[in-house]
Protein backbone atom coordinates (compact mmCIF):
# COMPACT_ATOMS: atom_id res chain seq x y z
CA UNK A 1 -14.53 -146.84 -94.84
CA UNK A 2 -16.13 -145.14 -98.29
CA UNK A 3 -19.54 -145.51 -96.49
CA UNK A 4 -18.64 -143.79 -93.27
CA UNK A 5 -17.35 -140.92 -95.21
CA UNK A 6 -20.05 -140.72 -97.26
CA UNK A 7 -22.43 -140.48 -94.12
CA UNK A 8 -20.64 -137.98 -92.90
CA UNK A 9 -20.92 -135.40 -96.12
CA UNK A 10 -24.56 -136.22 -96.06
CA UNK A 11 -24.60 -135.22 -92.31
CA UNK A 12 -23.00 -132.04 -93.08
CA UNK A 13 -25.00 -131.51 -96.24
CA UNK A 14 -28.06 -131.64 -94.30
CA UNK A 15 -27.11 -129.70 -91.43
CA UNK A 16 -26.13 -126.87 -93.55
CA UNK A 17 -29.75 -127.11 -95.05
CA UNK A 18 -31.11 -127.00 -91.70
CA UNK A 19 -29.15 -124.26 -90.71
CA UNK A 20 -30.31 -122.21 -94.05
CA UNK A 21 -34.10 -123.22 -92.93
CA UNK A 22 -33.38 -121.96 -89.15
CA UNK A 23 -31.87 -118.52 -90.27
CA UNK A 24 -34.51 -118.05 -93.43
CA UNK A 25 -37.28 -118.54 -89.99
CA UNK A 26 -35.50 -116.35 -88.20
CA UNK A 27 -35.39 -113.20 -90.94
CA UNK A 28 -38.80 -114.43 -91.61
CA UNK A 29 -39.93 -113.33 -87.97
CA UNK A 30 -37.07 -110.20 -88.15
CA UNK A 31 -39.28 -109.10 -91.15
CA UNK A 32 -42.76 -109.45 -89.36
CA UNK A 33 -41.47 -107.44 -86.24
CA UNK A 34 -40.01 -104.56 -88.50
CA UNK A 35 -43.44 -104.38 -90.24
CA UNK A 36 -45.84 -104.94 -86.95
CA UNK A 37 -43.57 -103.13 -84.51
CA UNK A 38 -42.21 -104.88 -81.88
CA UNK A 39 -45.49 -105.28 -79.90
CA UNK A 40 -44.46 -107.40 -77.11
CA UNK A 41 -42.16 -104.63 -75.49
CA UNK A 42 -44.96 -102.20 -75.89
CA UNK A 43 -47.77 -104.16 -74.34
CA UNK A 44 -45.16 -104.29 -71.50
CA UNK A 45 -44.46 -101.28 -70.74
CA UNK A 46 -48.36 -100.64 -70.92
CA UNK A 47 -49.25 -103.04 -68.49
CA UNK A 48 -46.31 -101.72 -66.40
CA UNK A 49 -48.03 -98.40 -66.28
CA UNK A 50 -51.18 -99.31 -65.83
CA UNK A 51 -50.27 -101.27 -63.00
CA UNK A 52 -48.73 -97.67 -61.02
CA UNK A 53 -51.53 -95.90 -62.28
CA UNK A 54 -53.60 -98.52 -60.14
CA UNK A 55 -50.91 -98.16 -57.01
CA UNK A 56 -51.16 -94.39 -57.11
CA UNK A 57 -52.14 -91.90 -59.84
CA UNK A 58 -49.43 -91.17 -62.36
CA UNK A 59 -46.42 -92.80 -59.98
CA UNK A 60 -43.63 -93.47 -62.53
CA UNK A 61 -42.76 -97.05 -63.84
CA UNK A 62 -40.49 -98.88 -60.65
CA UNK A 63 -37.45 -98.12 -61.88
CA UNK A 64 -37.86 -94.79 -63.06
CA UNK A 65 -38.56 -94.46 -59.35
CA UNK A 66 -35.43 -95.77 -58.26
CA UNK A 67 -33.40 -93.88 -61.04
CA UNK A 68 -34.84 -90.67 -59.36
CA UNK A 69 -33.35 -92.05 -56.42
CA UNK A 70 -30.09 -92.36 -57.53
CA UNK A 71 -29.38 -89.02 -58.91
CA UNK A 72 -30.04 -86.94 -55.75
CA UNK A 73 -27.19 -85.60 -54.65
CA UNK A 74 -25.89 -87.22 -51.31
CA UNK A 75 -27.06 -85.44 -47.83
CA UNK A 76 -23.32 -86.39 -46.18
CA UNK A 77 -21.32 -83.69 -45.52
CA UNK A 78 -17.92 -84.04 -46.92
């Protein structure tokens, strides 16, 4: 039974390890973002406009379209 035991710290010994690997990665590519800017969300949203400045002149991104949409005040009478 001392061997199975044994194993078992090791397992957990080693998972914690990887664990401290996994998060150091992740603050690693936190870091990067902080310092580059988020890019990704950028080149997005400027492909996003692009793309309605393609449809029709300076149309607003799709959903700002339907946002408009939703804030006009209803035409039913009460």
């Amino acid at each position: 039974m001392g061997g199975l035991a044994e194993s078992e710290e090791r397992f957990g010994a080693e998972r914690k390890e990887s664990l401290g690997q996994t998060a150091r990665k992740l603050r690693k590519i936190a870091e990067k973002k902080r310092e580059n800017g988020d890019r990704k969300g950028t080149e997005k949203r400027q492909k996003r406009e692009q793309k309605c400045q393609k449809k029709g002149g300076n149309a607003p991104p799709f959903f700002m379209k339907h946002d408009a949409q939703r804030t006009k005040p209803s035409t039913r009478p009460n």
